[in-house]
C-alpha atoms as a PDB file:
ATOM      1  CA  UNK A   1     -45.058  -5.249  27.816  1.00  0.00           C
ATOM      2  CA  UNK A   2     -48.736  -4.221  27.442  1.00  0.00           C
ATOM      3  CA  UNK A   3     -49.432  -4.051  23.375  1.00  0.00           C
ATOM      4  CA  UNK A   4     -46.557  -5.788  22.358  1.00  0.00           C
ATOM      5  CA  UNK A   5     -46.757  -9.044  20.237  1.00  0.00           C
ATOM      6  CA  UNK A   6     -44.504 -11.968  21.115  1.00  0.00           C
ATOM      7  CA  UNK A   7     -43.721 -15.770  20.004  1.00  0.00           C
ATOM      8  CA  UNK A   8     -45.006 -17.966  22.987  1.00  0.00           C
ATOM      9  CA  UNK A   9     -45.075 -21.670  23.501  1.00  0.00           C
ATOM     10  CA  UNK A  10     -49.141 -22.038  24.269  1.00  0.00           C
ATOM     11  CA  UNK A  11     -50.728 -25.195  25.426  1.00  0.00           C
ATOM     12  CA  UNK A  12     -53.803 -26.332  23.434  1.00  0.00           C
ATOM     13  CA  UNK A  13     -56.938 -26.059  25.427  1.00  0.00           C
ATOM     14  CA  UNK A  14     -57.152 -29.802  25.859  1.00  0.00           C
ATOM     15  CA  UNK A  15     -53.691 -30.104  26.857  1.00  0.00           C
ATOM     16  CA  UNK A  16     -52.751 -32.523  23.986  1.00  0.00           C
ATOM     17  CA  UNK A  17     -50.030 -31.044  23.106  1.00  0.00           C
ATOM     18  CA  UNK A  18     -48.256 -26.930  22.784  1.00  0.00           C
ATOM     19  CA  UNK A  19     -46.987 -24.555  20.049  1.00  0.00           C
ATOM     20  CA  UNK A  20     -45.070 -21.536  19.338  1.00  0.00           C
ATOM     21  CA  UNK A  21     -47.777 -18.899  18.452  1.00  0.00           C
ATOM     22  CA  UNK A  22     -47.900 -15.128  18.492  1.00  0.00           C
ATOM     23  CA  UNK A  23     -49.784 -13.526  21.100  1.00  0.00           C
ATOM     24  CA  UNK A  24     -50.934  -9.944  21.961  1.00  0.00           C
ATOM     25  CA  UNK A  25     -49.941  -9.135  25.714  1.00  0.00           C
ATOM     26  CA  UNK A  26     -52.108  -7.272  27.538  1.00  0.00           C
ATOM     27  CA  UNK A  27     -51.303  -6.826  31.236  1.00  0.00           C
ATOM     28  CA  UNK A  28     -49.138  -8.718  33.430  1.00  0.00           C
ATOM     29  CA  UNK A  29     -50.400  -9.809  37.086  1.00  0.00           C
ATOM     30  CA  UNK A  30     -48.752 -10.342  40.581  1.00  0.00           C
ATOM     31  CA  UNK A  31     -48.276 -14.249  39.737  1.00  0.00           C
ATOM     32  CA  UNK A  32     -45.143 -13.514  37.327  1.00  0.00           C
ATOM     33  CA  UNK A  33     -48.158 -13.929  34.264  1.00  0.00           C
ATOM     34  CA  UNK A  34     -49.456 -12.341  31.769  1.00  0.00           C
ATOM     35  CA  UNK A  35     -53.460 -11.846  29.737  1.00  0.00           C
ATOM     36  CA  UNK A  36     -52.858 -12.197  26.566  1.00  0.00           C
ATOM     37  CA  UNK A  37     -54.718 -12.551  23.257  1.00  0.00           C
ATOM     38  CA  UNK A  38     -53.410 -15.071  20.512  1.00  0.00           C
ATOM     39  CA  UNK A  39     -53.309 -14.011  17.081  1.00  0.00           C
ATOM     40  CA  UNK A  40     -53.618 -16.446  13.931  1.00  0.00           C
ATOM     41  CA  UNK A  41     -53.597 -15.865  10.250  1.00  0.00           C
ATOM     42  CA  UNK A  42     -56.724 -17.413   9.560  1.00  0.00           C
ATOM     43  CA  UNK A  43     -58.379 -14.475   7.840  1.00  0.00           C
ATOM     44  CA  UNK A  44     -61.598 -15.713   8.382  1.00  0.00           C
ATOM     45  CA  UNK A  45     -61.379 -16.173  12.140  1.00  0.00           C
ATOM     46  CA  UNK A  46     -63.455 -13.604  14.169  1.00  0.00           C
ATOM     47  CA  UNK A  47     -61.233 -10.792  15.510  1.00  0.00           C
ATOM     48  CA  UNK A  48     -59.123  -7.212  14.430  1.00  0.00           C
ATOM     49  CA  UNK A  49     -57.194  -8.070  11.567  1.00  0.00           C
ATOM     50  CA  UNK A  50     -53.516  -6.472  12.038  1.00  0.00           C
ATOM     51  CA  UNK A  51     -50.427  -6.508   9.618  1.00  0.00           C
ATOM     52  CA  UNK A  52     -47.216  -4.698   9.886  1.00  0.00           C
ATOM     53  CA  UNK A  53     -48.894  -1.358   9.406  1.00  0.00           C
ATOM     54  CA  UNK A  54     -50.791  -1.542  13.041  1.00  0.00           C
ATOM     55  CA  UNK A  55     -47.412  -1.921  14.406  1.00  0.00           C
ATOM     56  CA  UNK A  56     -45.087   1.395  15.864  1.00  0.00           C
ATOM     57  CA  UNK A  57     -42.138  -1.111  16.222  1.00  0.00           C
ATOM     58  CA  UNK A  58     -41.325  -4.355  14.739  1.00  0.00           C
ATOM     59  CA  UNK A  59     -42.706  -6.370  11.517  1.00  0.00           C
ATOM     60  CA  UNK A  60     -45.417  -8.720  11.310  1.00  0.00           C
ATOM     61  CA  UNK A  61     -44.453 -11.625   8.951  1.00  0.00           C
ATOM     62  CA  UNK A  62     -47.992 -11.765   7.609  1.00  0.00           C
ATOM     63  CA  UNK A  63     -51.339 -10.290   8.047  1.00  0.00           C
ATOM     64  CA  UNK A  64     -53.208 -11.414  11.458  1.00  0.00           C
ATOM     65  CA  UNK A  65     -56.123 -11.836  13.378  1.00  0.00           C
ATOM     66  CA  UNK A  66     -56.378 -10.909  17.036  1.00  0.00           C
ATOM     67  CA  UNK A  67     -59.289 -13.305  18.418  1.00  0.00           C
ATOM     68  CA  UNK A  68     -60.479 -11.248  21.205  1.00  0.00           C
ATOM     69  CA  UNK A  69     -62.890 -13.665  21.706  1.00  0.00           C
ATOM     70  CA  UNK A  70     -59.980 -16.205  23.287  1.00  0.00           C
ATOM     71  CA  UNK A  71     -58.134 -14.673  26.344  1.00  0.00           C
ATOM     72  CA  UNK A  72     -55.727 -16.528  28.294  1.00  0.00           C
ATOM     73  CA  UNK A  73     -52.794 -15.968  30.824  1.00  0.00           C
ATOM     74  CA  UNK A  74     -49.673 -17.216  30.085  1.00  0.00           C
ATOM     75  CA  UNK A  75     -46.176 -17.671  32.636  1.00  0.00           C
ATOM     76  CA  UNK A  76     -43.712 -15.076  31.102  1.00  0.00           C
ATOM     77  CA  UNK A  77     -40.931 -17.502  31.192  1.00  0.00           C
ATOM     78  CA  UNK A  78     -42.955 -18.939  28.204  1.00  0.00           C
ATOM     79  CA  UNK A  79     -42.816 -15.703  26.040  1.00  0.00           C
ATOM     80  CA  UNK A  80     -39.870 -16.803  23.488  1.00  0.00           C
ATOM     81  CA  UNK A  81     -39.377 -13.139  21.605  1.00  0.00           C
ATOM     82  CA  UNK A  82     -40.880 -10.314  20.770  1.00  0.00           C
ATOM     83  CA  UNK A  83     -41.982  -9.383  17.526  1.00  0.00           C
ATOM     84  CA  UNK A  84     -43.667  -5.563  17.942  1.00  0.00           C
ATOM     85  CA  UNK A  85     -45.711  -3.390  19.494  1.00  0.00           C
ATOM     86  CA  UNK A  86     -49.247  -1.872  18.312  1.00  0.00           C
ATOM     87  CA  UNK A  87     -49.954   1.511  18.013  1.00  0.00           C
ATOM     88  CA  UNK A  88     -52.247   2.943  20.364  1.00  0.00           C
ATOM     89  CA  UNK A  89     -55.174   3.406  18.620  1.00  0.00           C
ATOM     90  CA  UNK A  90     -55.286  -0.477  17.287  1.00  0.00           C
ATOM     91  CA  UNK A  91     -54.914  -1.976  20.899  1.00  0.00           C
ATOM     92  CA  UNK A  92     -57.526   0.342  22.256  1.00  0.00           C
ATOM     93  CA  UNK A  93     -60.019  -0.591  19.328  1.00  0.00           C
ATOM     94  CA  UNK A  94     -59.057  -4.580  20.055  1.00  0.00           C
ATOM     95  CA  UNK A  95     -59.288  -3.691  24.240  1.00  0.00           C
ATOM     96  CA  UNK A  96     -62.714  -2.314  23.888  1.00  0.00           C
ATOM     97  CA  UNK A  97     -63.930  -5.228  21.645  1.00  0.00           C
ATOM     98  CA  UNK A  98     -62.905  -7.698  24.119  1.00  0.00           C
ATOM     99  CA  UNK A  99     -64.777  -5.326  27.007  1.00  0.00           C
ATOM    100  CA  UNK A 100     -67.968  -5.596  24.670  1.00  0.00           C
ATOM    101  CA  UNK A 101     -67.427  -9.518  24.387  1.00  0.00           C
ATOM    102  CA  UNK A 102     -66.762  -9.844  27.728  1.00  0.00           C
ATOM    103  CA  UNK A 103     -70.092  -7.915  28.808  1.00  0.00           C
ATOM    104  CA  UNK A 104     -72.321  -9.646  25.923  1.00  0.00           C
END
């Protein structure tokens, strides 16, 4: 589960209303959730751009951003499919840029 990329149905922040978005998982807790990071293809948005080449498994439809800036925790019953899984070196790279945001 940790690194892989799948289609969720996320709430917006002010709860108006939800969509199917990808999202980077990044560790599950003991509440049947998971931390994850949503991705957008907004080129311009802050974050670790990705495309099918940062993945080991799977195929990214287009080229992403992972805003690291945005965690959230999601119910796993909401994850809809998964899409891939990053290789190693790209998750640790987006990991320690959310450790640096988070301790900025």
């Amino acid at each position: 589960m940790v690194g892989e990329i799948h289609l969720a149905r996320i709430d917006f922040t002010d709860g108006s209303a939800a969509k199917v978005r990808p999202v980077l998982l990044l560790k599950p807790n003991s509440f049947n959730d998971v931390l994850y990071l949503p991705l957008t293809s907004n080129l311009l948005t802050k974050g670790i751009h990705i495309d099918t080449n940062s993945l080991k498994e799977g195929n990214l439809p287009k080229t992403s951003v992972v805003v690291y800036e945005k965690p959230g925790v999601i119910a796993t019953g909401l994850l809809l499919r998964k899409i891939g899984t990053l290789q190693n070196i790209i998750y640790e790279k987006i990991i320690s840029e959310l450790i640096a945001f988070l301790k900025s």
